[in-house]
PDB file of N, CA and C in Angstrom:
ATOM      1  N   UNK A   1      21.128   6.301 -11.449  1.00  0.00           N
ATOM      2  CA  UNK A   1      19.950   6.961 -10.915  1.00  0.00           C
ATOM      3  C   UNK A   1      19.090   5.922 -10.201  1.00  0.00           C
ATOM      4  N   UNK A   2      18.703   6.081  -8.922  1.00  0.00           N
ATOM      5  CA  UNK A   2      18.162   5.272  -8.242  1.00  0.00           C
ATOM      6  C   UNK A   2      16.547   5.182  -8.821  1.00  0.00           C
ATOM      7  N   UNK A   3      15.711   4.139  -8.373  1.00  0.00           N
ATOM      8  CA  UNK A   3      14.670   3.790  -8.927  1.00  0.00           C
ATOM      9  C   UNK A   3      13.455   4.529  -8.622  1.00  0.00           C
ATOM     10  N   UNK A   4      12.459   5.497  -9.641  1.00  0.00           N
ATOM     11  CA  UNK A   4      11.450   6.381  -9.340  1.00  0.00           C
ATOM     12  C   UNK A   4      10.472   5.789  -8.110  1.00  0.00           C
ATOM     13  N   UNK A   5      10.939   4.716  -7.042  1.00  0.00           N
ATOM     14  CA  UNK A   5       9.737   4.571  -6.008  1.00  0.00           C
ATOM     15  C   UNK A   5      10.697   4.338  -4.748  1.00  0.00           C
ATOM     16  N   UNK A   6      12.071   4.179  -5.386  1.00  0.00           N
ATOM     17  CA  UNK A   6      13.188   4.513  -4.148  1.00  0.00           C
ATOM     18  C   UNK A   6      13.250   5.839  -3.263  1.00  0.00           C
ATOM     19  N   UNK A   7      13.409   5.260  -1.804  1.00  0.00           N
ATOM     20  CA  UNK A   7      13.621   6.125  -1.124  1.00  0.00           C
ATOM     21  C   UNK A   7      14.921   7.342  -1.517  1.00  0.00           C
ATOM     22  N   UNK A   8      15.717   6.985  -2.402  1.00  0.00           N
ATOM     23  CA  UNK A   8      16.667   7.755  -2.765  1.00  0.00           C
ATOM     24  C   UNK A   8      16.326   8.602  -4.073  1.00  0.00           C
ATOM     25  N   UNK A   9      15.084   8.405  -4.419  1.00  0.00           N
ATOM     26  CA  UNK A   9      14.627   8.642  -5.695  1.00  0.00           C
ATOM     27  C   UNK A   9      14.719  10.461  -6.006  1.00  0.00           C
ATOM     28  N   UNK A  10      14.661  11.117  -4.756  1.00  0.00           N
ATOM     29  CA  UNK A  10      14.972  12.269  -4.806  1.00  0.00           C
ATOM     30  C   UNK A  10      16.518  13.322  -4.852  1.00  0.00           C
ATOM     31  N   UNK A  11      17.157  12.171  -3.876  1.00  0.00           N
ATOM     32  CA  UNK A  11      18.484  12.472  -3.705  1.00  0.00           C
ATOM     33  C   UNK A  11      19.130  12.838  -4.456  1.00  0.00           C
ATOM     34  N   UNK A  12      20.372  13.822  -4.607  1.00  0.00           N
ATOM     35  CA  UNK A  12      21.104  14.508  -5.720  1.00  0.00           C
ATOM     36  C   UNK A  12      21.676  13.571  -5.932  1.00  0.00           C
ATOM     37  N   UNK A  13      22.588  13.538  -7.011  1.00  0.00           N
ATOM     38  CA  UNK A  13      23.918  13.043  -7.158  1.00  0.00           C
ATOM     39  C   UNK A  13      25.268  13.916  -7.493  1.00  0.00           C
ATOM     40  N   UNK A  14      25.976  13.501  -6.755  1.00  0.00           N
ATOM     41  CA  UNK A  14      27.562  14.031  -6.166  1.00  0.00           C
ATOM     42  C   UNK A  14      28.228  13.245  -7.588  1.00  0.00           C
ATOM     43  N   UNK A  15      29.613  14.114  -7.451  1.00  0.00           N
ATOM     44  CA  UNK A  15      30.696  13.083  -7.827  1.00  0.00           C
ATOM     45  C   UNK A  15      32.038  13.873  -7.093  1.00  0.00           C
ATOM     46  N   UNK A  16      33.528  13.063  -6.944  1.00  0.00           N
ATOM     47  CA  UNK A  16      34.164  13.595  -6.135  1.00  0.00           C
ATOM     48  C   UNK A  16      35.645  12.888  -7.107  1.00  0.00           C
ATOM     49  N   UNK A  17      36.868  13.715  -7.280  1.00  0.00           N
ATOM     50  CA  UNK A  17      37.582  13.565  -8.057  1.00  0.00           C
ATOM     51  C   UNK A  17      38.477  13.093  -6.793  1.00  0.00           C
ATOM     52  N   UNK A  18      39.271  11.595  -7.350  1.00  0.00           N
ATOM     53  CA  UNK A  18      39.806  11.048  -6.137  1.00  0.00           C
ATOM     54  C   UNK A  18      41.533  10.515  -6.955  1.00  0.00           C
ATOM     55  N   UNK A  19      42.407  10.036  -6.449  1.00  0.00           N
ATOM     56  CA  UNK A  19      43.835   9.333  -7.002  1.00  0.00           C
ATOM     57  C   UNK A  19      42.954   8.174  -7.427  1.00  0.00           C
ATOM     58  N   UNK A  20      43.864   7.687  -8.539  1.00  0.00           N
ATOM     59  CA  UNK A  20      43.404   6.066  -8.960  1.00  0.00           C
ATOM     60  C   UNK A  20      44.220   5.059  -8.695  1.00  0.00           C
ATOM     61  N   UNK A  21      45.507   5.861  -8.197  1.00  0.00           N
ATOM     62  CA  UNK A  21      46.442   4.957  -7.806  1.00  0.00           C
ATOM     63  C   UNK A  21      47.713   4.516  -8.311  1.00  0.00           C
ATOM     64  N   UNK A  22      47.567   5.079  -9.769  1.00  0.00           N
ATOM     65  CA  UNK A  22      48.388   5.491 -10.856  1.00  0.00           C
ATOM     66  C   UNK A  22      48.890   6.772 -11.212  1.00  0.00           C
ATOM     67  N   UNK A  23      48.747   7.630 -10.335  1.00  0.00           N
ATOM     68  CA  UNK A  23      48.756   8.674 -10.688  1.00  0.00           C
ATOM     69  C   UNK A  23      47.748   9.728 -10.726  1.00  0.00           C
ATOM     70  N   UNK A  24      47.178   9.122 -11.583  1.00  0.00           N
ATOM     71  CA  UNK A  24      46.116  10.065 -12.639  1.00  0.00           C
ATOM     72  C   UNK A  24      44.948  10.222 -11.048  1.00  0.00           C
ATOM     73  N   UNK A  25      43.742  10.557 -11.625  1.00  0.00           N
ATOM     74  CA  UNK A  25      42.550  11.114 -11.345  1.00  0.00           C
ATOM     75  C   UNK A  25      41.420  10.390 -11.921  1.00  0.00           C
ATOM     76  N   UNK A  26      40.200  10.046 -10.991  1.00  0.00           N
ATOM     77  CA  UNK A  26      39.238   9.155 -11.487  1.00  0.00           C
ATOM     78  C   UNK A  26      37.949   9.865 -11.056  1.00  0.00           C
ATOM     79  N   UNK A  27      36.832   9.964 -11.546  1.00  0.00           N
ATOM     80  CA  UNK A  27      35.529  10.613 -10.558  1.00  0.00           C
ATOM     81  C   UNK A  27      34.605   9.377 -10.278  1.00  0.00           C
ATOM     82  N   UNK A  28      34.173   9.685  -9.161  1.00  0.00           N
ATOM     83  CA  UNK A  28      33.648   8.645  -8.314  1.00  0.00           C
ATOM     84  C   UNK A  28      31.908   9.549  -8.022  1.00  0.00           C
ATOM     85  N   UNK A  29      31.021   9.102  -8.883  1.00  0.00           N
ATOM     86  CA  UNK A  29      29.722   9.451  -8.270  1.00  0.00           C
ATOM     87  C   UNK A  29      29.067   8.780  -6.690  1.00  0.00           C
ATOM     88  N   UNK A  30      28.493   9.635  -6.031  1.00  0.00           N
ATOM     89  CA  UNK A  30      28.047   8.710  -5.111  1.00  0.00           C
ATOM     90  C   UNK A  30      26.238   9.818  -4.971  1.00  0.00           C
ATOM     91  N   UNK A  31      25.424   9.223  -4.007  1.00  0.00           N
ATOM     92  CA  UNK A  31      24.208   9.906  -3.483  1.00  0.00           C
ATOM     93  C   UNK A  31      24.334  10.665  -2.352  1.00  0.00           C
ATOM     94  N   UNK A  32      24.197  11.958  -2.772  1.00  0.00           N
ATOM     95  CA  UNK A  32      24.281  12.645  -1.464  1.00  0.00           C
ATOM     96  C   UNK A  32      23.464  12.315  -0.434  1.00  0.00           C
ATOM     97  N   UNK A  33      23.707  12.843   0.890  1.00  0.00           N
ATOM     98  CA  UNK A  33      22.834  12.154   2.567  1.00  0.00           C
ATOM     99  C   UNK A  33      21.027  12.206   1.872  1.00  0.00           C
ATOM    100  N   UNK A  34      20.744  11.121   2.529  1.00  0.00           N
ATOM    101  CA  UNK A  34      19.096  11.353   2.342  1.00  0.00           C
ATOM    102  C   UNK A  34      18.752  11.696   3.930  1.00  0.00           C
ATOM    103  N   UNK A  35      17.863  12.667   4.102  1.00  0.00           N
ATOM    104  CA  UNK A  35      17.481  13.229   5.267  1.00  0.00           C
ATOM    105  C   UNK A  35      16.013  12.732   5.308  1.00  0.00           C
ATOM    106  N   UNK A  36      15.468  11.660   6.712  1.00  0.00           N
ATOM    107  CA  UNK A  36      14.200  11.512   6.268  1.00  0.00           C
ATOM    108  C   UNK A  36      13.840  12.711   6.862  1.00  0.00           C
ATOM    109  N   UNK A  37      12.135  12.395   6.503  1.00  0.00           N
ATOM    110  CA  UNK A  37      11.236  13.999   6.753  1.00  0.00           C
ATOM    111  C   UNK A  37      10.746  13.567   7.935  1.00  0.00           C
ATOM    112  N   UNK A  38      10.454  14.637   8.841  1.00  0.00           N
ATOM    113  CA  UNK A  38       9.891  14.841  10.081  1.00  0.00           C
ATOM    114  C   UNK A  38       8.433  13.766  10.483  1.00  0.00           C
ATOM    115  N   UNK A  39       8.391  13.105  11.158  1.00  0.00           N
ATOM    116  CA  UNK A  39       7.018  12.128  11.164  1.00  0.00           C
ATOM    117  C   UNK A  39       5.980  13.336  10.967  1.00  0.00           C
ATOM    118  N   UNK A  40       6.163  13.938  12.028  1.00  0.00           N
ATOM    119  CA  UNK A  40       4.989  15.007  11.882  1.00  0.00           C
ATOM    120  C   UNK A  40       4.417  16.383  11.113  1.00  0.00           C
ATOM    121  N   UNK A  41       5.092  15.790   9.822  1.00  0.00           N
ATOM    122  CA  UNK A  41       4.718  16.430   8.503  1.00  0.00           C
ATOM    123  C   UNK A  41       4.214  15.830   7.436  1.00  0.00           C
ATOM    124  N   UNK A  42       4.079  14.124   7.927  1.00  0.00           N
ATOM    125  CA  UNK A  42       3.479  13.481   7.191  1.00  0.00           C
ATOM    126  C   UNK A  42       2.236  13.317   7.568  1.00  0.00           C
ATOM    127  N   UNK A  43       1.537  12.641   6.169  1.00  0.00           N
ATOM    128  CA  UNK A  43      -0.207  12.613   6.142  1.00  0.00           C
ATOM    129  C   UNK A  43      -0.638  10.938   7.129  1.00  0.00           C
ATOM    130  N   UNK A  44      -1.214  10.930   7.484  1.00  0.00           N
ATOM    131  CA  UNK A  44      -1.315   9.101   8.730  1.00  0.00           C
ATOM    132  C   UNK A  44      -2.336   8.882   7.246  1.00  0.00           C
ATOM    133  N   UNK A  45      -1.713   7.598   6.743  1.00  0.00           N
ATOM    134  CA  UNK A  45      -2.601   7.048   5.449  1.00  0.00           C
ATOM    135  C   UNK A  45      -3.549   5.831   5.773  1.00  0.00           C
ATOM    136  N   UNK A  46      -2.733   4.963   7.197  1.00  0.00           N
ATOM    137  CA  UNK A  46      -3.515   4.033   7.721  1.00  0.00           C
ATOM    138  C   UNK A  46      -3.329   3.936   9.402  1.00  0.00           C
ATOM    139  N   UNK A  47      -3.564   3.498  10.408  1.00  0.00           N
ATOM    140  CA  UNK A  47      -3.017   3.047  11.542  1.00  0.00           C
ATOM    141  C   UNK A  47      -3.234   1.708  11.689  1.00  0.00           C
ATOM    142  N   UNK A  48      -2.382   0.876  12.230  1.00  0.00           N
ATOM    143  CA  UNK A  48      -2.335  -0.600  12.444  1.00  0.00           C
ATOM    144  C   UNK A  48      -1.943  -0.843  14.158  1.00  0.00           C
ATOM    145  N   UNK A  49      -2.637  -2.152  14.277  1.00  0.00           N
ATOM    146  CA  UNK A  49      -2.554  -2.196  15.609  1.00  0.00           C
ATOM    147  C   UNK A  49      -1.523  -3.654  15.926  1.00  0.00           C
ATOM    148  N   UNK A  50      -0.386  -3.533  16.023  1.00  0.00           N
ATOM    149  CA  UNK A  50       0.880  -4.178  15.841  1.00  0.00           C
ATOM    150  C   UNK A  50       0.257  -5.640  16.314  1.00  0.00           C
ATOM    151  N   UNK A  51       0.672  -6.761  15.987  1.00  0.00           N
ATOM    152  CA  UNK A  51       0.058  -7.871  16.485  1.00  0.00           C
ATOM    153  C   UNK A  51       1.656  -9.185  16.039  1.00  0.00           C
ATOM    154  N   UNK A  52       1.530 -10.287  17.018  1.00  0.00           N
ATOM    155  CA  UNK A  52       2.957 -11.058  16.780  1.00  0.00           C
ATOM    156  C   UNK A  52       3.231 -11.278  15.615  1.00  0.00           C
ATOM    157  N   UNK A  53       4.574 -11.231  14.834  1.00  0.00           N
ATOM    158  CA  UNK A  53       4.661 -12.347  13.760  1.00  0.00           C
ATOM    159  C   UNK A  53       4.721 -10.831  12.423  1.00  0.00           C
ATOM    160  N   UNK A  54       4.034 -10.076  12.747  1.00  0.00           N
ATOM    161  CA  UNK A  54       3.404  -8.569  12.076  1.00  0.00           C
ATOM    162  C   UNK A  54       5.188  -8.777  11.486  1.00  0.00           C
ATOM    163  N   UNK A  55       5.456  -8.067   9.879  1.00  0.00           N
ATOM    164  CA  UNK A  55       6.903  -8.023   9.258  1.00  0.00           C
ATOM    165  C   UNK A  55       6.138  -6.690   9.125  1.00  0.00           C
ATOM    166  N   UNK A  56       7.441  -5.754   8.275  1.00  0.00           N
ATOM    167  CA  UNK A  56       7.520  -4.455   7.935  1.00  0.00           C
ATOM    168  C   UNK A  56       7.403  -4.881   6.296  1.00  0.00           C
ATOM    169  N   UNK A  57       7.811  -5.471   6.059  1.00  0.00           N
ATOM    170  CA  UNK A  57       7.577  -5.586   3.915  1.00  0.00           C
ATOM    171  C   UNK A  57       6.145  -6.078   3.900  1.00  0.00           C
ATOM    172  N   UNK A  58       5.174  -7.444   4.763  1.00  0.00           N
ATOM    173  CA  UNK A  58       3.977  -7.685   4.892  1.00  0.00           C
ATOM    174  C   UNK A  58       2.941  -6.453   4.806  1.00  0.00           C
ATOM    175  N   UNK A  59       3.298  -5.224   6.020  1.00  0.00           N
ATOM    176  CA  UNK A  59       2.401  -4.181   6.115  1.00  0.00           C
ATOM    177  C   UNK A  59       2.537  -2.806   4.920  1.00  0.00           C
ATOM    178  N   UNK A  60       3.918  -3.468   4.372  1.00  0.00           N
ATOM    179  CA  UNK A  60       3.723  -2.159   3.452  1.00  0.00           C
ATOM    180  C   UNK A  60       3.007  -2.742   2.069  1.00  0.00           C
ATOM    181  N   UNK A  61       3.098  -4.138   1.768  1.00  0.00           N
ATOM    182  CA  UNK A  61       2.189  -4.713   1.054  1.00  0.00           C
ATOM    183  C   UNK A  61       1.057  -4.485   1.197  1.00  0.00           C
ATOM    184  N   UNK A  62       0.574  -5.095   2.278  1.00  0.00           N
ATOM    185  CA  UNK A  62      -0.964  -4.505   2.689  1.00  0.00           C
ATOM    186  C   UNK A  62      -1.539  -3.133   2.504  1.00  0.00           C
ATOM    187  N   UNK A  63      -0.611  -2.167   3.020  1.00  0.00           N
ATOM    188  CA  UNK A  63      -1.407  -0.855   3.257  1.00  0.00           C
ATOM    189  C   UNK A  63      -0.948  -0.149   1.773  1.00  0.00           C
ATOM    190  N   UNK A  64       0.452  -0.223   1.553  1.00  0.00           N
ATOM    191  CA  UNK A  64       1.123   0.422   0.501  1.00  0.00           C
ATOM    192  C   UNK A  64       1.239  -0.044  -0.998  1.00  0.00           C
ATOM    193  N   UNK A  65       0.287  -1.505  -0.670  1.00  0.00           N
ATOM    194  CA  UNK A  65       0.650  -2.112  -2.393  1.00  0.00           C
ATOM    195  C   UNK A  65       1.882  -2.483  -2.973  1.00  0.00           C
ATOM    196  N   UNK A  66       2.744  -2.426  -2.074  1.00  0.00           N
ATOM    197  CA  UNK A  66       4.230  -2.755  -2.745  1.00  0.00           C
ATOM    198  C   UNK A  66       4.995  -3.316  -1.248  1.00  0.00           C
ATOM    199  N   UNK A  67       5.513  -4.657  -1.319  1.00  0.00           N
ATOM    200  CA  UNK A  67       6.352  -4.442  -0.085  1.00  0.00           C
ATOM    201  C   UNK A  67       7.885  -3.945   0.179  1.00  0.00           C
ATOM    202  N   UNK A  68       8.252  -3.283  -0.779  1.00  0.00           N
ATOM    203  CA  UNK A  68       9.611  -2.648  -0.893  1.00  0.00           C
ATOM    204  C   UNK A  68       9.170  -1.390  -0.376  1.00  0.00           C
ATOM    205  N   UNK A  69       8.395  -0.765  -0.354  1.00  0.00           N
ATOM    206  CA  UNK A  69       8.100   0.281   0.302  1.00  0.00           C
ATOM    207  C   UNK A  69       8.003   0.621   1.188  1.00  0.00           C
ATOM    208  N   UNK A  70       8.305  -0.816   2.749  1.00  0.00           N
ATOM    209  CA  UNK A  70       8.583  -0.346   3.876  1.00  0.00           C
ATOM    210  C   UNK A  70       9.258   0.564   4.547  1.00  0.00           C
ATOM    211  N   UNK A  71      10.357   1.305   3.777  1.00  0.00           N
ATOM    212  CA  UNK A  71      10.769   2.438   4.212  1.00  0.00           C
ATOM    213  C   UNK A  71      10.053   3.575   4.417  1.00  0.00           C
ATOM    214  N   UNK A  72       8.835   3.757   4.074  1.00  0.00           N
ATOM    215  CA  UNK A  72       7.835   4.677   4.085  1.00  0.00           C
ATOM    216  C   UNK A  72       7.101   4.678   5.434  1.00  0.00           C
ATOM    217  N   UNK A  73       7.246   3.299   5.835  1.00  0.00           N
ATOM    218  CA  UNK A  73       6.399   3.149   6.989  1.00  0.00           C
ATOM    219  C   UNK A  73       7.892   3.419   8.247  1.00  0.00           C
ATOM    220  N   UNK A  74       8.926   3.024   7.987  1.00  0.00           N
ATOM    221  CA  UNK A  74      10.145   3.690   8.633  1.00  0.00           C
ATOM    222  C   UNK A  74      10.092   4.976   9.008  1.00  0.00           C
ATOM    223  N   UNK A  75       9.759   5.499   7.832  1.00  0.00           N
ATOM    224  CA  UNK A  75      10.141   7.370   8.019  1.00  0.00           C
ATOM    225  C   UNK A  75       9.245   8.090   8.694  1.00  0.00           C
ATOM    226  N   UNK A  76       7.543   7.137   8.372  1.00  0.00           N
ATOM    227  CA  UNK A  76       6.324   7.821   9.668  1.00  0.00           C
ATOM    228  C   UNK A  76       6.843   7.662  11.133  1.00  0.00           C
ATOM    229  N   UNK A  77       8.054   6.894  11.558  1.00  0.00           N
ATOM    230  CA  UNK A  77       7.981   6.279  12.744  1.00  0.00           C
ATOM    231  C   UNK A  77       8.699   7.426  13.451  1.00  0.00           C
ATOM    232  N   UNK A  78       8.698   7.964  14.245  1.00  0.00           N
ATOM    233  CA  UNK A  78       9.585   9.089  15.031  1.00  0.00           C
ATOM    234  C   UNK A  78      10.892   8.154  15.853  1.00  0.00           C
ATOM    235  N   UNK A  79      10.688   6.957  15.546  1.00  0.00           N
ATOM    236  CA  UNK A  79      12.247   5.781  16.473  1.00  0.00           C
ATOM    237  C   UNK A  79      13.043   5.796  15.780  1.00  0.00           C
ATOM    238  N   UNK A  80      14.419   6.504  16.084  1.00  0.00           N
ATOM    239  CA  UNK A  80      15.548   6.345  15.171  1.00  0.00           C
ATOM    240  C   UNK A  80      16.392   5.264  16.377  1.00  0.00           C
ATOM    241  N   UNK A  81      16.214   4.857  17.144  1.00  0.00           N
ATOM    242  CA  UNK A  81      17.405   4.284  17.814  1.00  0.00           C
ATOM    243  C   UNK A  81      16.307   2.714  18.443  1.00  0.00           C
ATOM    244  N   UNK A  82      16.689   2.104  17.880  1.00  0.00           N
ATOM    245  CA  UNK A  82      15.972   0.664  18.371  1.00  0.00           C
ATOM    246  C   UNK A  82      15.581   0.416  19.703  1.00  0.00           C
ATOM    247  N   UNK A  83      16.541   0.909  20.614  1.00  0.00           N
ATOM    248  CA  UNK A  83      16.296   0.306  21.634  1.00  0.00           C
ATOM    249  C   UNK A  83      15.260   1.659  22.597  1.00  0.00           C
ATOM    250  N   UNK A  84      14.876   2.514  21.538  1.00  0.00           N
ATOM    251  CA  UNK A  84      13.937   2.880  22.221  1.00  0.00           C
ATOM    252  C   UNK A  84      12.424   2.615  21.621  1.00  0.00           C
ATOM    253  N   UNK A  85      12.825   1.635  20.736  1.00  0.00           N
ATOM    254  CA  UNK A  85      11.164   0.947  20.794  1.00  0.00           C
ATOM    255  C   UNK A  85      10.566   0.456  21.323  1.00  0.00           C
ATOM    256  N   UNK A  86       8.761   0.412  21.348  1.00  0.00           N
ATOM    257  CA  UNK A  86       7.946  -0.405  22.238  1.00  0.00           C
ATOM    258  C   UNK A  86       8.311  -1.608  21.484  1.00  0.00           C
ATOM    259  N   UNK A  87       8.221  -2.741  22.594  1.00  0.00           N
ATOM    260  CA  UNK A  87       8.301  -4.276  22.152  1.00  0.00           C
ATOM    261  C   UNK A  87       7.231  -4.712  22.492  1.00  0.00           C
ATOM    262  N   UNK A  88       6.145  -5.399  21.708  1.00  0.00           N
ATOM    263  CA  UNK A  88       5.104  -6.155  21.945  1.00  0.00           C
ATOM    264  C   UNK A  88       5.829  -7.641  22.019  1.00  0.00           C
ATOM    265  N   UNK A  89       5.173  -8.034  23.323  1.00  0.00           N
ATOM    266  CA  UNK A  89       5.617  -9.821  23.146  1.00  0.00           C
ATOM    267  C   UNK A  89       4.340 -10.536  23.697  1.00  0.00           C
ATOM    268  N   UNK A  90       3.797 -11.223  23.104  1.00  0.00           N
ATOM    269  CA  UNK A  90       2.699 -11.859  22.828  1.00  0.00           C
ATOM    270  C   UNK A  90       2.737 -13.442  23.264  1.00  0.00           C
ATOM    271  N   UNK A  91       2.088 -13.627  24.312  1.00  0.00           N
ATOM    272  CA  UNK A  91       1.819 -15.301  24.947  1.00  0.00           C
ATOM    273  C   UNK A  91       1.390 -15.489  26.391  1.00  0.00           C
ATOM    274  N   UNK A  92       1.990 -16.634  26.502  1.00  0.00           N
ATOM    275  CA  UNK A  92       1.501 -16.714  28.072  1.00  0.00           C
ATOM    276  C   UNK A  92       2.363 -16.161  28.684  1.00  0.00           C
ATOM    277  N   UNK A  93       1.853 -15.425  29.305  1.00  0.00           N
ATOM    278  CA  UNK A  93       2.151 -14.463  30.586  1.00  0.00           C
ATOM    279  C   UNK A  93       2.843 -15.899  31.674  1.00  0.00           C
ATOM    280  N   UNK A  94       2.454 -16.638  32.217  1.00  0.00           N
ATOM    281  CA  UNK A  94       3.260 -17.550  33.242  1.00  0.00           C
ATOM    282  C   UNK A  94       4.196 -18.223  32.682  1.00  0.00           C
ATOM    283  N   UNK A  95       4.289 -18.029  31.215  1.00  0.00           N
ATOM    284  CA  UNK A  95       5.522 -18.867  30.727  1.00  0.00           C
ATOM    285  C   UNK A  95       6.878 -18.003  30.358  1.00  0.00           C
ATOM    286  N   UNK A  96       6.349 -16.735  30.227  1.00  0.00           N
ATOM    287  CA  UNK A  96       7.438 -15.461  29.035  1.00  0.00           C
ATOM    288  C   UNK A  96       7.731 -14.471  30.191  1.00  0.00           C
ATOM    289  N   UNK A  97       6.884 -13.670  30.987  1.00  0.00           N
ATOM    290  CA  UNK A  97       7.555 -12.733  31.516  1.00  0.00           C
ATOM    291  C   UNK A  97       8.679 -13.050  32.205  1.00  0.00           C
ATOM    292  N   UNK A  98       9.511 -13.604  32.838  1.00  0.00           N
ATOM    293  CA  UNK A  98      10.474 -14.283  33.340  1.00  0.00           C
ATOM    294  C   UNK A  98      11.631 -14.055  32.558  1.00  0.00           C
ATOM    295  N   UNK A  99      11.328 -14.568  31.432  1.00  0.00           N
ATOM    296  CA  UNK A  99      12.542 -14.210  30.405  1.00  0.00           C
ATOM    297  C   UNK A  99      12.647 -12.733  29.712  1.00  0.00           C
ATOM    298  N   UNK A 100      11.389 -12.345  29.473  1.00  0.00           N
ATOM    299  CA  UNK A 100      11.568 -11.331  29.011  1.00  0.00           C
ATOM    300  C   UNK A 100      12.317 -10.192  30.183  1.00  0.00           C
ATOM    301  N   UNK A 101      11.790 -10.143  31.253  1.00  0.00           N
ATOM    302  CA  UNK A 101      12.483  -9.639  32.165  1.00  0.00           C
ATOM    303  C   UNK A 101      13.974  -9.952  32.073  1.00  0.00           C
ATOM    304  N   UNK A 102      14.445 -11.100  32.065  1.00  0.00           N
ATOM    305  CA  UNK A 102      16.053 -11.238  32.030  1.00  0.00           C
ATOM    306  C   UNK A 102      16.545 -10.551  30.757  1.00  0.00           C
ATOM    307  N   UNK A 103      15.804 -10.065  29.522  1.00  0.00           N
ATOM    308  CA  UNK A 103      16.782  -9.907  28.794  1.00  0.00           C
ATOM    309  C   UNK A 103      17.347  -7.734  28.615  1.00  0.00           C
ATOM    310  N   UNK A 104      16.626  -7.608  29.967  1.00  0.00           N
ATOM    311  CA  UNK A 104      16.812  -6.239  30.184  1.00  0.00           C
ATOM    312  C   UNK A 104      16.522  -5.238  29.262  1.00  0.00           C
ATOM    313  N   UNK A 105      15.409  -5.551  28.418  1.00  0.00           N
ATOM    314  CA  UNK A 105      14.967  -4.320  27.436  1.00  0.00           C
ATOM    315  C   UNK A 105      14.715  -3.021  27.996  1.00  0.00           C
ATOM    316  N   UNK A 106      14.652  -2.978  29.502  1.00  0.00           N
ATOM    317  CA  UNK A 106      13.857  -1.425  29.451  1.00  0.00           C
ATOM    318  C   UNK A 106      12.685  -1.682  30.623  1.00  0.00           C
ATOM    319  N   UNK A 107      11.763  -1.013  31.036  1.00  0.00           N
ATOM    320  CA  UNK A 107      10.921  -1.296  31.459  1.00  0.00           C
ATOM    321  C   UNK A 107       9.491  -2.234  30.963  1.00  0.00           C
ATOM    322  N   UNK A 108       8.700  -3.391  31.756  1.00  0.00           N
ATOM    323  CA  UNK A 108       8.217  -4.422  31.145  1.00  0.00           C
ATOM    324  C   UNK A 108       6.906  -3.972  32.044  1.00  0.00           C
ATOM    325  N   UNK A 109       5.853  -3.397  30.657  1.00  0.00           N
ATOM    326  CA  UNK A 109       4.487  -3.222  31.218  1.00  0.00           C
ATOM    327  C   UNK A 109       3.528  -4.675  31.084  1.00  0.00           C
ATOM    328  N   UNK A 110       2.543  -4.975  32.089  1.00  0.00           N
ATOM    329  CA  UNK A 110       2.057  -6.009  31.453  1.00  0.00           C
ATOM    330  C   UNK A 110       0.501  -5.187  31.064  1.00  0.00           C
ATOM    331  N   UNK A 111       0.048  -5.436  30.276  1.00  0.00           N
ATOM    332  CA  UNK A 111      -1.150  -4.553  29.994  1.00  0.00           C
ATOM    333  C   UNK A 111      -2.121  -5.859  29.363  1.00  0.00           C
ATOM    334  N   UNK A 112      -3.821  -5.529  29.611  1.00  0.00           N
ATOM    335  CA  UNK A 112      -4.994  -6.223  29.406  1.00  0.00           C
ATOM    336  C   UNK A 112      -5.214  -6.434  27.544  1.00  0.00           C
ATOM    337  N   UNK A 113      -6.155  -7.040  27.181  1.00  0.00           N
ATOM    338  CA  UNK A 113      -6.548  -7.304  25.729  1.00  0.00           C
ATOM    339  C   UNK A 113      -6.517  -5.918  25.352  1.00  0.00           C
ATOM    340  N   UNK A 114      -7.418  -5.045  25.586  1.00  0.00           N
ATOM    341  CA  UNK A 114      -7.823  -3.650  25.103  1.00  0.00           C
ATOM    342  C   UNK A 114      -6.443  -2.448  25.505  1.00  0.00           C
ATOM    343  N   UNK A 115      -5.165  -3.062  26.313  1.00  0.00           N
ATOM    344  CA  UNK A 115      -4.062  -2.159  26.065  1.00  0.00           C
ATOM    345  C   UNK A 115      -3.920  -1.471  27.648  1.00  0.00           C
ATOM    346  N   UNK A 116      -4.692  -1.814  28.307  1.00  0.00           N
ATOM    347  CA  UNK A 116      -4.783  -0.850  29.735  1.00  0.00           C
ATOM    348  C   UNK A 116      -3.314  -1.663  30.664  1.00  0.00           C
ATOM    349  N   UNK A 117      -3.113  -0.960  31.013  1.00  0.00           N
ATOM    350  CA  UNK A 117      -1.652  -1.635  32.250  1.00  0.00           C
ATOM    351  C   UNK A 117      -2.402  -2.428  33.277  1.00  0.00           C
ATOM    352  N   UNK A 118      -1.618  -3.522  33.609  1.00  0.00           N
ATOM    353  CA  UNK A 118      -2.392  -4.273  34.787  1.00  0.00           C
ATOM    354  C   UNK A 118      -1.119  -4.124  35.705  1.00  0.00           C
ATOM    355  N   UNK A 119       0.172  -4.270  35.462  1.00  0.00           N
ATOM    356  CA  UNK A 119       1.199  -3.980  36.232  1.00  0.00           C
ATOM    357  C   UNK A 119       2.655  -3.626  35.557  1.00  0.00           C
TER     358      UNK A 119
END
C-alpha cells in the first residue's frame, strides 16, 4: 500500500495471475493507472512567480510543507509534454540570446522586468 501522502495513495490495487515458469501460477499485485485530475478543478493554494535556479521539491517545501509533494504542484500544471513549456532563461541578454536561439526551443520572446514583450 502506497504511502497516505503519495500521489498513489488513492489508487486501487490490481493483482493479475501470470506462469512462474514452472508450470504453476503466481499472482502479481501491481497499482492500477493513476489519472491526474483536471488543473481546472483544482483550488490555486498559492501563485509563484518562476525565478532562475527555482527546483520543484524547493517550492513544494515552501508552499506545501513537504518537498516530496511536488507532484501536487505537477498535477496543477495543465503541461503534459515538456516541450511545450514556457522556459524562463535569466541573464544577460548580449551574452545568452544567441545560444538560446541555437538550441531551437520554440519561439524566443524577449520580454521587460515586469513581463511585457520587447521583441
Amino acid at each position: 500500500m502506497p504511502d497516505r501522502t503519495s500521489r498513489y495513495a488513492t489508487v486501487a490495487i490490481a493483482s493479475v495471475d501470470i506462469p512462474d515458469g514452472l508450470g504453476a501460477q503466481r499472482s502479481v499485485r501491481y497499482l492500477r493507472r493513476r489519472f491526474p485530475p483536471q488543473p481546472a478543478t483544482l483550488l490555486t493554494s498559492a501563485e509563484h512567480v518562476v525565478r532562475g535556479g527555482d527546483r520543484l521539491d524547493v517550492l513544494a517545501a515552501t508552499y506545501l510543507g513537504d518537498p516530496t509533494q511536488f507532484w501536487r504542484i505537477c498535477d496543477a500544471n495543465p503541461v503534459i509534454h515538456p516541450d511545450a513549456l514556457t522556459w524562463v532563461i535569466v541573464g544577460d541578454l548580449s551574452k545568452i540570446e544567441a545560444g538560446v536561439r541555437k538550441l531551437n526551443l520554440g519561439e524566443v520572446k524577449v520580454l521587460d522586468a515586469d513581463g511585457k514583450v520587447l521583441r
